[in-house]
PDB file of N, CA and C in Angstrom:
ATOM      1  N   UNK A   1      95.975  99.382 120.407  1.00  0.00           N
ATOM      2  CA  UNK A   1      97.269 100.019 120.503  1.00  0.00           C
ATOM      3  C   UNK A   1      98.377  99.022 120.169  1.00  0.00           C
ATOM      4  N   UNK A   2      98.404  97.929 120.592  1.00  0.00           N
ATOM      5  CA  UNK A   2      99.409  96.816 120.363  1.00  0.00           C
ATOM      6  C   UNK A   2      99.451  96.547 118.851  1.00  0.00           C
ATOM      7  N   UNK A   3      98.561  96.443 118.499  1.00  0.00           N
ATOM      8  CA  UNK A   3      98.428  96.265 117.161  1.00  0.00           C
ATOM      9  C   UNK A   3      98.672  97.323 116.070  1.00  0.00           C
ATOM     10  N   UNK A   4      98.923  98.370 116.261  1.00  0.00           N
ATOM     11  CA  UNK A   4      99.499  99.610 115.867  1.00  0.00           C
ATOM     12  C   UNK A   4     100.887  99.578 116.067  1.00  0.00           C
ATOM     13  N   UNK A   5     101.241  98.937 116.840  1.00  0.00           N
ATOM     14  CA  UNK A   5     102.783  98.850 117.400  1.00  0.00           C
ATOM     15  C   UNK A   5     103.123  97.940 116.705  1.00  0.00           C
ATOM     16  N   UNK A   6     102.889  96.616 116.498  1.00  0.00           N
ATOM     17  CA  UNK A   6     103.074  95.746 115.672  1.00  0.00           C
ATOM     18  C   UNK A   6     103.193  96.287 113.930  1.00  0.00           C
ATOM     19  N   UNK A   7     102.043  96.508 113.774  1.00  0.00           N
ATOM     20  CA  UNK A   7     102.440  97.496 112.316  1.00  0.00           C
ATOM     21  C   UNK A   7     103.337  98.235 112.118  1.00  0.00           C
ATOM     22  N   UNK A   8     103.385  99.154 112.816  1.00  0.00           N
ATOM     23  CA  UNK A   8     104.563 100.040 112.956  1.00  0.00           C
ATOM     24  C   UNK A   8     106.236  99.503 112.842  1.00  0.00           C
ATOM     25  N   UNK A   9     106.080  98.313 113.500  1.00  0.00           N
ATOM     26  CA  UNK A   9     107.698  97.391 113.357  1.00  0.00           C
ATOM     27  C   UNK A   9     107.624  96.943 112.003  1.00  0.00           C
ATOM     28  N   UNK A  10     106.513  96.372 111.727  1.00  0.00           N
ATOM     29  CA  UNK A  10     106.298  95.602 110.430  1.00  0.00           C
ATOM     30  C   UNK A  10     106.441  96.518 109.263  1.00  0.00           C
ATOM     31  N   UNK A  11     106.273  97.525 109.171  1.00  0.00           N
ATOM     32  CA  UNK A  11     106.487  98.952 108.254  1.00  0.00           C
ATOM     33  C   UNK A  11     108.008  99.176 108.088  1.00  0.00           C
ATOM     34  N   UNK A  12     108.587  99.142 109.454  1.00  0.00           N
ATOM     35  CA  UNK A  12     109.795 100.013 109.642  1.00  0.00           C
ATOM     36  C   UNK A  12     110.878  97.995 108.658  1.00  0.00           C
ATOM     37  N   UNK A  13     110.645  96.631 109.210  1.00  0.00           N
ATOM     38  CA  UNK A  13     111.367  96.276 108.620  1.00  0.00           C
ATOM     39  C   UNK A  13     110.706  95.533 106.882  1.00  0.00           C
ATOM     40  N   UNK A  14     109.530  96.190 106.728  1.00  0.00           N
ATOM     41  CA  UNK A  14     109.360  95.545 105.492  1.00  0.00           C
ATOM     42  C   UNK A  14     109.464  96.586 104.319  1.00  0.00           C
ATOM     43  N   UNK A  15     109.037  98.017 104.428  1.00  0.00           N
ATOM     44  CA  UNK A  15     109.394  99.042 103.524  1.00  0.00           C
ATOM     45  C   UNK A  15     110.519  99.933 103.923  1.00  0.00           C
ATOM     46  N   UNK A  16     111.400  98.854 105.037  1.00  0.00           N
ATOM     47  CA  UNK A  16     112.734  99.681 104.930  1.00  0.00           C
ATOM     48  C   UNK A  16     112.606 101.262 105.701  1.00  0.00           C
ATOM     49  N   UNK A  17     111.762 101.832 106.159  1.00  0.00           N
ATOM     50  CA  UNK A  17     111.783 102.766 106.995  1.00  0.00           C
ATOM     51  C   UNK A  17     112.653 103.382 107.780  1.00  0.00           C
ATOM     52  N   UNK A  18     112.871 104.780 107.616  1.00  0.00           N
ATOM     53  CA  UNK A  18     113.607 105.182 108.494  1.00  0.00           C
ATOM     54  C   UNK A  18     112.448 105.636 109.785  1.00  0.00           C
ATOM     55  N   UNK A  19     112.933 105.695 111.202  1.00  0.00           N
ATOM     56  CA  UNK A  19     112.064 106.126 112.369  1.00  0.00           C
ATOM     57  C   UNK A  19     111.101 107.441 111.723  1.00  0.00           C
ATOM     58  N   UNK A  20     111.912 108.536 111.300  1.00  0.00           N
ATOM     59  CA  UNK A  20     111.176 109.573 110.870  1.00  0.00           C
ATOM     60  C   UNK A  20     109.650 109.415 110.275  1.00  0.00           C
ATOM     61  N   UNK A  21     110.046 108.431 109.220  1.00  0.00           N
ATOM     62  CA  UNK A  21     108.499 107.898 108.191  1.00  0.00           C
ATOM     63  C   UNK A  21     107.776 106.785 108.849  1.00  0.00           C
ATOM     64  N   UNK A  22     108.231 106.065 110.123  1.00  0.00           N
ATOM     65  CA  UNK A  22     107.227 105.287 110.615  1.00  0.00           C
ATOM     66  C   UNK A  22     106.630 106.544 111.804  1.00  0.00           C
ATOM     67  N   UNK A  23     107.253 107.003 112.184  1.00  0.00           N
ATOM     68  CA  UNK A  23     106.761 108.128 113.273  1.00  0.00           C
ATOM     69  C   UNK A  23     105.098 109.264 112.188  1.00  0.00           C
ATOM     70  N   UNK A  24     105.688 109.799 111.118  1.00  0.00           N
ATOM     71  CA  UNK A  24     105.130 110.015 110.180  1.00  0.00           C
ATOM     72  C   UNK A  24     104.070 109.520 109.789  1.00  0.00           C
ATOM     73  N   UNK A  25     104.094 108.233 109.602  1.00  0.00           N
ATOM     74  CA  UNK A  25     102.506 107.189 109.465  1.00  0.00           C
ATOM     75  C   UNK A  25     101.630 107.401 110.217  1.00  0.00           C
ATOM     76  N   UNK A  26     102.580 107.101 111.448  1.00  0.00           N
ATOM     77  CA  UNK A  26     101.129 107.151 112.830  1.00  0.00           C
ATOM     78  C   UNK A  26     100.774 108.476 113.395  1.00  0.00           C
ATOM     79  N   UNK A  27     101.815 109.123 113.003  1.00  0.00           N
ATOM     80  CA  UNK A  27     100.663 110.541 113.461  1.00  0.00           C
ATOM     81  C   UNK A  27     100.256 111.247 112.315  1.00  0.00           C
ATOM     82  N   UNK A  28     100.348 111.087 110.951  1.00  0.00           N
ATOM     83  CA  UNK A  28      99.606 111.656 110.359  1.00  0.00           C
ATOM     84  C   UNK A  28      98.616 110.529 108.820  1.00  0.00           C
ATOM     85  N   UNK A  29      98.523 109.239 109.337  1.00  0.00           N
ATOM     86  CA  UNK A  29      97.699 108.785 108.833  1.00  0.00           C
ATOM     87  C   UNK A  29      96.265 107.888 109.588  1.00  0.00           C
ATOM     88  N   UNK A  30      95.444 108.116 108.868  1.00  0.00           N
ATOM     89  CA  UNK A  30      94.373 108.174 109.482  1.00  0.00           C
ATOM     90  C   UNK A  30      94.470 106.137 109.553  1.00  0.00           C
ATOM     91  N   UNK A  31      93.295 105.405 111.050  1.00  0.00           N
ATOM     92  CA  UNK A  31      93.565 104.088 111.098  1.00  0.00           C
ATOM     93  C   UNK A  31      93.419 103.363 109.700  1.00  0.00           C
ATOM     94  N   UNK A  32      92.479 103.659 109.047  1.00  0.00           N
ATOM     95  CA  UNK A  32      91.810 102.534 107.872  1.00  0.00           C
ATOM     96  C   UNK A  32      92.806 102.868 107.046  1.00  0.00           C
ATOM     97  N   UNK A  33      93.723 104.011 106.914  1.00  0.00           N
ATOM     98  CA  UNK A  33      94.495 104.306 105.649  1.00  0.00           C
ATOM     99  C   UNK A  33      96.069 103.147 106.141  1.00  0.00           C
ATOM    100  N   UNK A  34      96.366 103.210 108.124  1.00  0.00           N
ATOM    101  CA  UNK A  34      97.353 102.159 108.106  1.00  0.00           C
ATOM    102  C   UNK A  34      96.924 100.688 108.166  1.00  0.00           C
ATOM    103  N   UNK A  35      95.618 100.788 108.129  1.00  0.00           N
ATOM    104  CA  UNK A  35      95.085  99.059 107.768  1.00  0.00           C
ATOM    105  C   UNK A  35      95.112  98.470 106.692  1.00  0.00           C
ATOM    106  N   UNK A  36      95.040  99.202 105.955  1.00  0.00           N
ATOM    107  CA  UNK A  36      94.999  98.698 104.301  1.00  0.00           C
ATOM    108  C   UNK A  36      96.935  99.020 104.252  1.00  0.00           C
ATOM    109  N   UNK A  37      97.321  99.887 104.488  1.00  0.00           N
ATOM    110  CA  UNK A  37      99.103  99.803 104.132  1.00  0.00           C
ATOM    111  C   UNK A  37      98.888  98.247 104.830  1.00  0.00           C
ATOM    112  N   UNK A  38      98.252  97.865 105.922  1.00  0.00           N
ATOM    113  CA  UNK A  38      99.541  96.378 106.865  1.00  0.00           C
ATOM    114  C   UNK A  38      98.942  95.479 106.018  1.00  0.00           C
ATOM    115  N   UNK A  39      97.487  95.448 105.600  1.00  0.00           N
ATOM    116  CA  UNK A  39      97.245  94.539 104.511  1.00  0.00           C
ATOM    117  C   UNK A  39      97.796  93.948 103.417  1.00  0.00           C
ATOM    118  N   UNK A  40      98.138  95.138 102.512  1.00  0.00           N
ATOM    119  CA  UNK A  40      98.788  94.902 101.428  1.00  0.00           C
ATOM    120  C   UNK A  40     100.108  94.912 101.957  1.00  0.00           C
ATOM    121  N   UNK A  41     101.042  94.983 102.738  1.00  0.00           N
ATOM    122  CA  UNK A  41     102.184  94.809 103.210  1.00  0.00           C
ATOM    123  C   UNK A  41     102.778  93.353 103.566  1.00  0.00           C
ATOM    124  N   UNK A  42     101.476  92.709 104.545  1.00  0.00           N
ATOM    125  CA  UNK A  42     101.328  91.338 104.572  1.00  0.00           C
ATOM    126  C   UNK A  42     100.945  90.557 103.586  1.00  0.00           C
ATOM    127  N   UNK A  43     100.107  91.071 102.604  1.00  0.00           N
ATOM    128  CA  UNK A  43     100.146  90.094 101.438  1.00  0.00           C
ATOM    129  C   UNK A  43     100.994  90.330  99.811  1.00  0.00           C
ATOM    130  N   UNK A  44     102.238  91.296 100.337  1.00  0.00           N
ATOM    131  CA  UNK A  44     103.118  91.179  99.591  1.00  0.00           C
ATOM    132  C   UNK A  44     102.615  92.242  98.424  1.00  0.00           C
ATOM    133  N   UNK A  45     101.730  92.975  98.123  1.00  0.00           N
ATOM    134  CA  UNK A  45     101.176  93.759  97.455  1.00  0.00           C
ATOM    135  C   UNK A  45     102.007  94.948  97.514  1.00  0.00           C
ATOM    136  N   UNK A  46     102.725  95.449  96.332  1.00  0.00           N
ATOM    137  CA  UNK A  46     103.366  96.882  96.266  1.00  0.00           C
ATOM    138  C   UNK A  46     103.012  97.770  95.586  1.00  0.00           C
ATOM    139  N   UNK A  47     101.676  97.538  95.481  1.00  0.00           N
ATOM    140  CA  UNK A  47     100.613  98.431  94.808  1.00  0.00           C
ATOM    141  C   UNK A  47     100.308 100.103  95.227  1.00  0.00           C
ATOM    142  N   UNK A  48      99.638 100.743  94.802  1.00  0.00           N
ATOM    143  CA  UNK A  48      99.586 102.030  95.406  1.00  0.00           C
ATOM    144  C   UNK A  48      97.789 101.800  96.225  1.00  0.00           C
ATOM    145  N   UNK A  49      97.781 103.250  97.080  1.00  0.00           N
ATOM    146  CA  UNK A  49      96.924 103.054  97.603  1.00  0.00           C
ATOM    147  C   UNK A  49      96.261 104.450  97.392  1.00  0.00           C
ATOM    148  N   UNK A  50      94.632 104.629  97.184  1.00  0.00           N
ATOM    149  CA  UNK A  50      94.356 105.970  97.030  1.00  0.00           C
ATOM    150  C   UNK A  50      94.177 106.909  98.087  1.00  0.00           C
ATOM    151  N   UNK A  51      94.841 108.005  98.272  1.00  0.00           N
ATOM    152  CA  UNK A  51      94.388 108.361  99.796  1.00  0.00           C
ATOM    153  C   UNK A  51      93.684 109.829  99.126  1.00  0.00           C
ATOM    154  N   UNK A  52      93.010 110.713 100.170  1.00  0.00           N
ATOM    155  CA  UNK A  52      93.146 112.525 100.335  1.00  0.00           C
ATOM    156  C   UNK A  52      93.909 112.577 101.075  1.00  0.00           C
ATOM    157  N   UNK A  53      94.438 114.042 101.261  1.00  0.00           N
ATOM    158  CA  UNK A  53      95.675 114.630 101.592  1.00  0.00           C
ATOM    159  C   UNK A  53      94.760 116.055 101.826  1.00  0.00           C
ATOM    160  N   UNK A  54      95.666 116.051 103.156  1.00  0.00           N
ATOM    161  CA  UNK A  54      95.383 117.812 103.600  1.00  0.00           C
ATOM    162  C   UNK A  54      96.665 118.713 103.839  1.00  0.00           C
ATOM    163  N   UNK A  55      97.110 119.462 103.417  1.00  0.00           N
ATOM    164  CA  UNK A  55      98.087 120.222 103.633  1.00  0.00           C
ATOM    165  C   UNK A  55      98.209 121.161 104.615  1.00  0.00           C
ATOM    166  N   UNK A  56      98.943 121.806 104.921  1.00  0.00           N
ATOM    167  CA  UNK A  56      98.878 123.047 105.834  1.00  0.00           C
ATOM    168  C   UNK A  56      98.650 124.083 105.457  1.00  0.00           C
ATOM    169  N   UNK A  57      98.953 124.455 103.912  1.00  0.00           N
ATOM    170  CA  UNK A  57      98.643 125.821 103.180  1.00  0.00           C
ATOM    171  C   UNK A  57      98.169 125.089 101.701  1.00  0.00           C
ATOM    172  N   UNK A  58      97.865 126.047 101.146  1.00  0.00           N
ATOM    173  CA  UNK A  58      97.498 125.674  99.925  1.00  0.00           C
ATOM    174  C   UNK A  58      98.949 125.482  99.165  1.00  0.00           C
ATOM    175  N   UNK A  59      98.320 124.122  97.964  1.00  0.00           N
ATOM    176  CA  UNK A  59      99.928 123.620  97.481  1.00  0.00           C
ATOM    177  C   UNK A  59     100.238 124.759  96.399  1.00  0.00           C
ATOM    178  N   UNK A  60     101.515 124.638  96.528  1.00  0.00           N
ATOM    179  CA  UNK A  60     102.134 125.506  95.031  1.00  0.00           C
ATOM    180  C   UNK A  60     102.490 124.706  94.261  1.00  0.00           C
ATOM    181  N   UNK A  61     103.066 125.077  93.050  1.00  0.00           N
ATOM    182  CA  UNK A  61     104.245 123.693  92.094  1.00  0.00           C
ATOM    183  C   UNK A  61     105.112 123.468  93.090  1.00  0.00           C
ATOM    184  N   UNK A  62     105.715 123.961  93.980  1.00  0.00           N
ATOM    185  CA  UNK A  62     106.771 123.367  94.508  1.00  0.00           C
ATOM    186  C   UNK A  62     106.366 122.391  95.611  1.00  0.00           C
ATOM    187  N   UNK A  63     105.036 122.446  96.528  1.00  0.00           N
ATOM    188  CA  UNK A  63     105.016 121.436  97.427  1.00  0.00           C
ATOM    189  C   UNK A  63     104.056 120.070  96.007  1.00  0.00           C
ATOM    190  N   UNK A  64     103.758 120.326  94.971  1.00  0.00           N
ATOM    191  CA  UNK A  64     103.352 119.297  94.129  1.00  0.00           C
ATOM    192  C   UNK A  64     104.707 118.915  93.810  1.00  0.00           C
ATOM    193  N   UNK A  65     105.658 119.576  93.061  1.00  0.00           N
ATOM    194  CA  UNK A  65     106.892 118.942  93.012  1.00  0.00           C
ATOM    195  C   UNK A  65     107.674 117.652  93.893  1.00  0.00           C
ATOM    196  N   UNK A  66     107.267 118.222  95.286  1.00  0.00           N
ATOM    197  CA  UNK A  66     107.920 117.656  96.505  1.00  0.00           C
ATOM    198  C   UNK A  66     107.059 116.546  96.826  1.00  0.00           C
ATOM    199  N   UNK A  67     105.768 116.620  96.345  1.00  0.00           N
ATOM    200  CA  UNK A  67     104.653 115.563  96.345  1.00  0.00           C
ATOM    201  C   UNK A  67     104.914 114.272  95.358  1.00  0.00           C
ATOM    202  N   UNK A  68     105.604 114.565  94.475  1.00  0.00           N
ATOM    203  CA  UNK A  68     105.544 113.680  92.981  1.00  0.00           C
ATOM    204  C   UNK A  68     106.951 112.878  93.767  1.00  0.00           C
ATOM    205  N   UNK A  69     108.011 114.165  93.829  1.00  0.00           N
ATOM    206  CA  UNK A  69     109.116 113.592  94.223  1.00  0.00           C
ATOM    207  C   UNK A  69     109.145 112.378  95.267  1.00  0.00           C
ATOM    208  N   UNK A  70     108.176 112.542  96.118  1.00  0.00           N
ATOM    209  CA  UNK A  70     108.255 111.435  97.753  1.00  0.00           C
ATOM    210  C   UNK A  70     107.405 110.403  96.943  1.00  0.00           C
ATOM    211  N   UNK A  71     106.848 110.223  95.598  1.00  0.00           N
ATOM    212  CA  UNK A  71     106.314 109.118  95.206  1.00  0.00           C
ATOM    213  C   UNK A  71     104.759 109.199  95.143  1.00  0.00           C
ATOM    214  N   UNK A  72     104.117 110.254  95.217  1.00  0.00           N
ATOM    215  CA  UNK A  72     102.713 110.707  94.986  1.00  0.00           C
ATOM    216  C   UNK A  72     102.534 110.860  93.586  1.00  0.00           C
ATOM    217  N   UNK A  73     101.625 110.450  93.072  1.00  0.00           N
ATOM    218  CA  UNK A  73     100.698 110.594  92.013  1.00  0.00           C
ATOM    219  C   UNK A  73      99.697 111.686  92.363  1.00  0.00           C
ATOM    220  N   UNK A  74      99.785 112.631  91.830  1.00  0.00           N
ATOM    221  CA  UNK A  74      98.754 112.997  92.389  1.00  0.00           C
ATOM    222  C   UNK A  74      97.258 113.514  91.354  1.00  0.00           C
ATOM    223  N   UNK A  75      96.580 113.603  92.130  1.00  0.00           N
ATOM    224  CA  UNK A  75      95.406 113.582  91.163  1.00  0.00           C
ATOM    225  C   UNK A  75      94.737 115.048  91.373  1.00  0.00           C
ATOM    226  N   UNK A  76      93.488 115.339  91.840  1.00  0.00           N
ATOM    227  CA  UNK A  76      92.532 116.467  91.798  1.00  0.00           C
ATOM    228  C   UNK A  76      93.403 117.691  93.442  1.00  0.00           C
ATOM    229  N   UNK A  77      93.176 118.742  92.564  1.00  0.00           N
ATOM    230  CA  UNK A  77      94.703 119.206  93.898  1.00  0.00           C
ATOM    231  C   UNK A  77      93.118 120.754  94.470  1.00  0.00           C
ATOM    232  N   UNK A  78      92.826 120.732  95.493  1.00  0.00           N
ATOM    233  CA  UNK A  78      92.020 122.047  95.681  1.00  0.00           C
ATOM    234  C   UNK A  78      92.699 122.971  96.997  1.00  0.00           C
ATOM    235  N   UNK A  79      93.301 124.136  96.542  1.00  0.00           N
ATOM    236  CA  UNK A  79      93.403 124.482  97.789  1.00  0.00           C
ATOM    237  C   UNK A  79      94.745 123.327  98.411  1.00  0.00           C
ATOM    238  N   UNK A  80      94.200 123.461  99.424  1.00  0.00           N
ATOM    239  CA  UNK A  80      95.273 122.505 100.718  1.00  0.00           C
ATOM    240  C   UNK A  80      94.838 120.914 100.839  1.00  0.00           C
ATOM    241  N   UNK A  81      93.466 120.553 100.094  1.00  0.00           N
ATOM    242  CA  UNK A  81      93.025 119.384 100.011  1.00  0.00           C
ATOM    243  C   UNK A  81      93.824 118.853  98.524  1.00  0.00           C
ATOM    244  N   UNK A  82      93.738 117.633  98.294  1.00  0.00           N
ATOM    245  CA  UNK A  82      94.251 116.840  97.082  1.00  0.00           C
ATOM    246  C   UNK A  82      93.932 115.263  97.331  1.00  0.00           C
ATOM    247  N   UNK A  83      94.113 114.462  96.088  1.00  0.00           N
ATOM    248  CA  UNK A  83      94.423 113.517  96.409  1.00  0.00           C
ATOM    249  C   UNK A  83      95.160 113.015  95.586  1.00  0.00           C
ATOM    250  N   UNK A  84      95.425 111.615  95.749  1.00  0.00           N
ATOM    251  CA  UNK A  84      97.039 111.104  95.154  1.00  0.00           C
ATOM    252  C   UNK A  84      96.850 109.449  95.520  1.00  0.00           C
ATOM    253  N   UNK A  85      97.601 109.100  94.429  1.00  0.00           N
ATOM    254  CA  UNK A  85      97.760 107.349  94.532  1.00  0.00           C
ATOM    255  C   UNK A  85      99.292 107.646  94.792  1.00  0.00           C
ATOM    256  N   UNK A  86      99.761 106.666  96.296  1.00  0.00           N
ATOM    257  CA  UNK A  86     100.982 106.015  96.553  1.00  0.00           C
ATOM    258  C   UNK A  86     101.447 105.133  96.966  1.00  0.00           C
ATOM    259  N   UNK A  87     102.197 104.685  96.159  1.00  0.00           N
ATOM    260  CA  UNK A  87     102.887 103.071  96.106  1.00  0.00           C
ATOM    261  C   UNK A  87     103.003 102.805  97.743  1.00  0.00           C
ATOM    262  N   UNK A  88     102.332 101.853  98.141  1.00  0.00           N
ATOM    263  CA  UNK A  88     102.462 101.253  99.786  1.00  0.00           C
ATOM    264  C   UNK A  88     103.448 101.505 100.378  1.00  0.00           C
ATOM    265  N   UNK A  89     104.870 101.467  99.354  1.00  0.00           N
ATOM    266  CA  UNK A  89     106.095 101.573  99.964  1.00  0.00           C
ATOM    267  C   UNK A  89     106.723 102.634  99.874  1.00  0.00           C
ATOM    268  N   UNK A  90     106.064 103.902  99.726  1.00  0.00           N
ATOM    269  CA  UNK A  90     106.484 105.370  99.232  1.00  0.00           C
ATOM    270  C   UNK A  90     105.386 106.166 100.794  1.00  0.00           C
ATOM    271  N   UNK A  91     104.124 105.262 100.857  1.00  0.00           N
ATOM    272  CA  UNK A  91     103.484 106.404 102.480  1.00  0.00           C
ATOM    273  C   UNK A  91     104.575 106.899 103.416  1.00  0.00           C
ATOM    274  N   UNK A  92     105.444 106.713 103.855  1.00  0.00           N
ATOM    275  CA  UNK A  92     106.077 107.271 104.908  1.00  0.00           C
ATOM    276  C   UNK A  92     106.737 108.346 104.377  1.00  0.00           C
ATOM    277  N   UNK A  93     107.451 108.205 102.901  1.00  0.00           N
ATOM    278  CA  UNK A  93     108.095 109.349 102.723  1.00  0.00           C
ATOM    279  C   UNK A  93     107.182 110.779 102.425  1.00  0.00           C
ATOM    280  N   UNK A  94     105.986 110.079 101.690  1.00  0.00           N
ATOM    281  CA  UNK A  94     104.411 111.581 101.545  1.00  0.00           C
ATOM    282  C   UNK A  94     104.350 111.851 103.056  1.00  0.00           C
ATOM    283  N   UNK A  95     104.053 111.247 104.211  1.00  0.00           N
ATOM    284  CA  UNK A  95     103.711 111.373 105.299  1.00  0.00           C
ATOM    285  C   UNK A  95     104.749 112.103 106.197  1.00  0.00           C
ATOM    286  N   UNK A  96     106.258 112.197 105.159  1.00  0.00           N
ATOM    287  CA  UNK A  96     107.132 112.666 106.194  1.00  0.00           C
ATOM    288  C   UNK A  96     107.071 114.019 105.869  1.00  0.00           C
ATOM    289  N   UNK A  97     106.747 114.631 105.025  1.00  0.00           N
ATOM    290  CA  UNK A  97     106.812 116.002 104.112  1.00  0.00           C
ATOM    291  C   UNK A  97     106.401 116.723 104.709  1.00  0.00           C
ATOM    292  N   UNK A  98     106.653 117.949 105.711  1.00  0.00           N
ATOM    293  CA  UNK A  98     106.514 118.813 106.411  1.00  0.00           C
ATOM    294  C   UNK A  98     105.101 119.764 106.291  1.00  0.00           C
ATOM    295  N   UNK A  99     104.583 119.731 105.167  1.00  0.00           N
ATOM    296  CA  UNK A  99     103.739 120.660 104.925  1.00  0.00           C
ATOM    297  C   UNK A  99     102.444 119.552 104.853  1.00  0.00           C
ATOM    298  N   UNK A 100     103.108 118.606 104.762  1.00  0.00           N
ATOM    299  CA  UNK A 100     101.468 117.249 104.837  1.00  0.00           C
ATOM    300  C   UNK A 100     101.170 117.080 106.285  1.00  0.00           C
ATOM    301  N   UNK A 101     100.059 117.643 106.463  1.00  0.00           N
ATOM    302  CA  UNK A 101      99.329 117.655 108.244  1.00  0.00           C
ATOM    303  C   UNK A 101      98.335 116.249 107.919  1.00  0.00           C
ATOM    304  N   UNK A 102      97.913 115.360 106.851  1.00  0.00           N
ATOM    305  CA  UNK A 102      97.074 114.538 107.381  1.00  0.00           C
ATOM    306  C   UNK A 102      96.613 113.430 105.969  1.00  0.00           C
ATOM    307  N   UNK A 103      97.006 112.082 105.839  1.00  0.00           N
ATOM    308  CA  UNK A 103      96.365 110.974 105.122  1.00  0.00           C
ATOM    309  C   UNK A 103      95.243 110.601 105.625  1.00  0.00           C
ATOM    310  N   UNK A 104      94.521 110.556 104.280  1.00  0.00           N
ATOM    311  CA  UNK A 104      93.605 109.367 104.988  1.00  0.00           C
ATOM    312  C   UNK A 104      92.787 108.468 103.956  1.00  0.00           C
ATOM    313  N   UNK A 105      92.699 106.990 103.692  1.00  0.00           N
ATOM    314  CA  UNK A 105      92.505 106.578 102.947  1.00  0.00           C
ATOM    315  C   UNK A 105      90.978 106.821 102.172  1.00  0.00           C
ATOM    316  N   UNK A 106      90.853 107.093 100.702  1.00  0.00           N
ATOM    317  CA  UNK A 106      89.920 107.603  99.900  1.00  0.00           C
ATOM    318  C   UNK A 106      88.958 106.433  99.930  1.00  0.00           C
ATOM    319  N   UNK A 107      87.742 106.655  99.783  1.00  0.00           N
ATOM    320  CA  UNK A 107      86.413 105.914 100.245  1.00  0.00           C
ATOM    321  C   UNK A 107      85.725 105.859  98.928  1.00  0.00           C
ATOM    322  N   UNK A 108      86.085 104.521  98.173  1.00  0.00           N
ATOM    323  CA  UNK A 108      85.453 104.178  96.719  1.00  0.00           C
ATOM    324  C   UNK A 108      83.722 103.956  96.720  1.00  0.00           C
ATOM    325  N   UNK A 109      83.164 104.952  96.314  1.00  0.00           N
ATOM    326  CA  UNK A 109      81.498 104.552  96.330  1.00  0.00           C
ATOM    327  C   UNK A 109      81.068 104.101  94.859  1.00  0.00           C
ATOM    328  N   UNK A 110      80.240 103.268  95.195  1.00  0.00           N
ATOM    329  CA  UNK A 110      79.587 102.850  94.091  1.00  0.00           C
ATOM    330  C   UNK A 110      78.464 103.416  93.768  1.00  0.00           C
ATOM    331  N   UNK A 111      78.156 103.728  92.758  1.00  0.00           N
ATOM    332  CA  UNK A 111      76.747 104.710  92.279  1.00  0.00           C
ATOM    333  C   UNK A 111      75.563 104.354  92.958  1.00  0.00           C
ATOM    334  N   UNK A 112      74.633 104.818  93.169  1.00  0.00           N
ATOM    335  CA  UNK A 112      72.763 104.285  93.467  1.00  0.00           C
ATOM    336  C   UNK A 112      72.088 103.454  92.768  1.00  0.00           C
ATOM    337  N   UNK A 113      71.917 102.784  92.740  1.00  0.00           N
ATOM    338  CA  UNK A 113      70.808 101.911  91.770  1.00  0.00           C
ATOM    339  C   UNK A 113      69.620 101.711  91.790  1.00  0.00           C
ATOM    340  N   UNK A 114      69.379 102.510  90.858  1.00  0.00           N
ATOM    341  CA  UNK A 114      67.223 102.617  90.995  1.00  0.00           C
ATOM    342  C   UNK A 114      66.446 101.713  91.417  1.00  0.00           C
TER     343      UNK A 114
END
């Protein structure tokens, strides 16, 4: 928990945060998705990060609109699921978006090898 709290300050004065989008992080991103934000935050990285995304309804153009707009890339959209690359310093504003119920960072697998 302390250490969530710590992030959370570290969010609010390193990507400039308003309360809304650090409040935003922690209740709707999943832990490993704010471990990798404090990572690349601490090592100066303003890279994007790949997450899924769950919505509350299925998206229209307009909550993709509102998706692109807060700094989402977004990629494969199904239904209320999607996912999206966003710049480390753009999560709070995807996370603040009313109709986004849940981040969570995307899980890169590597193929099987015979």
């Amino acid at each position: 928990m302390r250490r969530a709290v710590v992030f959370l300050i570290a969010a609010a004065v390193t990507w400039g945060c308003r309360d809304a989008e650090v409040n935003a992080i922690a209740s709707k991103c999943d832990a490993s998705l704010r471990q990798r934000a404090e990572e690349m935050t601490r090592g100066g990285d303003t890279g994007a990060i790949e997450v899924l995304g769950k919505a509350a309804r299925p998206l229209d153009d307009s909550h993709r609109r509102k998706l692109t707009d807060a700094g989402a890339e977004l990629g494969q959209v199904m239904n209320e699921l999607f996912t999206a690359r966003i710049p480390v310093q753009k999560l709070g504003s995807v996370a603040r978006l009313d109709f986004v119920k849940s981040l969570q960072l995307s899980q890169q697998r590597e193929p099987l090898k015979p």
